[in-house]
Protein backbone atom coordinates (compact mmCIF):
# COMPACT_ATOMS: atom_id res chain seq x y z
CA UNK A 1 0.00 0.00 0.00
CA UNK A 2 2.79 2.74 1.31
CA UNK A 3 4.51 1.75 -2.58
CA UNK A 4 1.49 2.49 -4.26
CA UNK A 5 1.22 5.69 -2.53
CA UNK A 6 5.01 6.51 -3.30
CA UNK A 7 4.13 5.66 -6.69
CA UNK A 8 1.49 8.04 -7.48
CA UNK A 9 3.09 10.88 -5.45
CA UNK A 10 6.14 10.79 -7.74
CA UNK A 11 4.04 10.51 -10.69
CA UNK A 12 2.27 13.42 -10.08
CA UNK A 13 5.32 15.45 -9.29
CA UNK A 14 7.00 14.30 -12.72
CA UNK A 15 3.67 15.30 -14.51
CA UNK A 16 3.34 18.70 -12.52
CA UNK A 17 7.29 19.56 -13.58
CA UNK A 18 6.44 18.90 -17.53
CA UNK A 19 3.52 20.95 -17.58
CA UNK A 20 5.42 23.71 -15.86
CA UNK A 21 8.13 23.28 -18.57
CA UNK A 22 5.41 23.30 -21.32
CA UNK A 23 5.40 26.21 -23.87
CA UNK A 24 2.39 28.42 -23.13
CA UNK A 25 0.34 29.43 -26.50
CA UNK A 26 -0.94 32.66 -27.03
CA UNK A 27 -4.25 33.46 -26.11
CA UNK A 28 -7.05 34.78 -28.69
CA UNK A 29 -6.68 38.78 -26.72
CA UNK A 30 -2.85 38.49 -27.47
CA UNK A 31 -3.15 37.14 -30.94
CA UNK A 32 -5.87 40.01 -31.83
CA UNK A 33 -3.09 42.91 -30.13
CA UNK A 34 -0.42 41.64 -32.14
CA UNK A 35 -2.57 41.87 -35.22
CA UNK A 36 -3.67 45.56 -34.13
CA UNK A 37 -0.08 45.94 -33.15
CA UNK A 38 0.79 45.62 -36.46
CA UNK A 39 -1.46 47.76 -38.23
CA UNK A 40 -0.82 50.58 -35.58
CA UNK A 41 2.61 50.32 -36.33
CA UNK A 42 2.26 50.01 -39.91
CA UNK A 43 0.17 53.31 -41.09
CA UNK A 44 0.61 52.53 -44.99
CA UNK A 45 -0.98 49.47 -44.77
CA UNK A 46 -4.86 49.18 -45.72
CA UNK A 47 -4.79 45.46 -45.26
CA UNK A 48 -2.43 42.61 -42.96
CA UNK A 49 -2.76 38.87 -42.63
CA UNK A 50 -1.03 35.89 -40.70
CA UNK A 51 -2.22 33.39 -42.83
CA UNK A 52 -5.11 32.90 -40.34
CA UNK A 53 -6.56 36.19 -39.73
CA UNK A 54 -6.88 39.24 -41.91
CA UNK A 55 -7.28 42.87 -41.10
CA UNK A 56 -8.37 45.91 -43.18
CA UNK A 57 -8.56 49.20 -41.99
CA UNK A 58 -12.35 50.87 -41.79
CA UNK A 59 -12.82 54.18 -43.19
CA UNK A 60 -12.49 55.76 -39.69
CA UNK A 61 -8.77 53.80 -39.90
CA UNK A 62 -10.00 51.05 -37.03
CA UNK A 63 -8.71 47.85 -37.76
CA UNK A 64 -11.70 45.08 -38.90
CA UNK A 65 -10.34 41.57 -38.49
CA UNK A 66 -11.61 38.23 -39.15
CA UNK A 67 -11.68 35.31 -37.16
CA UNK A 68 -8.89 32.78 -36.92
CA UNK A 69 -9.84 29.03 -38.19
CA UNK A 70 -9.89 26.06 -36.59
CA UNK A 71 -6.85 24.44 -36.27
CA UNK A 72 -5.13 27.31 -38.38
CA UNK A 73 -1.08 27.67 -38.05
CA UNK A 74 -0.07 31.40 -38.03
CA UNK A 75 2.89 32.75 -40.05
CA UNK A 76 4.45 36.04 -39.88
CA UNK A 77 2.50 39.00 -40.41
CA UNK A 78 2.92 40.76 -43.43
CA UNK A 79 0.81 43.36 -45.63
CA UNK A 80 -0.78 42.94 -48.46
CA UNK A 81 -2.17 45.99 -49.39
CA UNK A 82 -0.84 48.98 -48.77
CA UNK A 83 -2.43 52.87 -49.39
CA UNK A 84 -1.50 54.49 -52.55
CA UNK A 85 0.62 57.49 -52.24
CA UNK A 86 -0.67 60.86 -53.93
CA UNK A 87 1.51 62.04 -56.88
């Protein structure tokens, strides 16, 4: 009985210590700023993706994103539309 208990205490403390260690994703609030991040940052750019979500600025210059997908990977953000300069 006292093994069994010995046991299970050390299994628990080897499963608390790897999901201490585990890599913590970002949440949907930190995904969204970094997408606003970027088009505050970037004022030439009328429209951003990550290959998951895409932004567009509104007409009052807000950004408008979508939502991500299910299961969706996100790359680097880059524009893909940017404002045309006045000649």
């Amino acid at each position: 009985m006292m093994r069994s208990v010995l046991t299970a205490m050390i299994a628990l403390v080897l499963a608390s210590a790897a999901l201490a260690q585990a890599p913590s994703l970002p949440t949907p609030a930190q995904e969204a700023a970094s997408m606003r991040g970027y088009g505050d940052s970037e004022k030439t750019c009328q429209e951003w993706t990550d290959a998951c979500v895409t932004c567009q600025r509104s007409h009052a210059g807000e950004p408008v994103c979508s939502n991500i997908g299910i299961a969706c990977q996100p790359k680097a953000i880059s524009c893909t539309k940017r404002i045309e300069e006045k000649k």
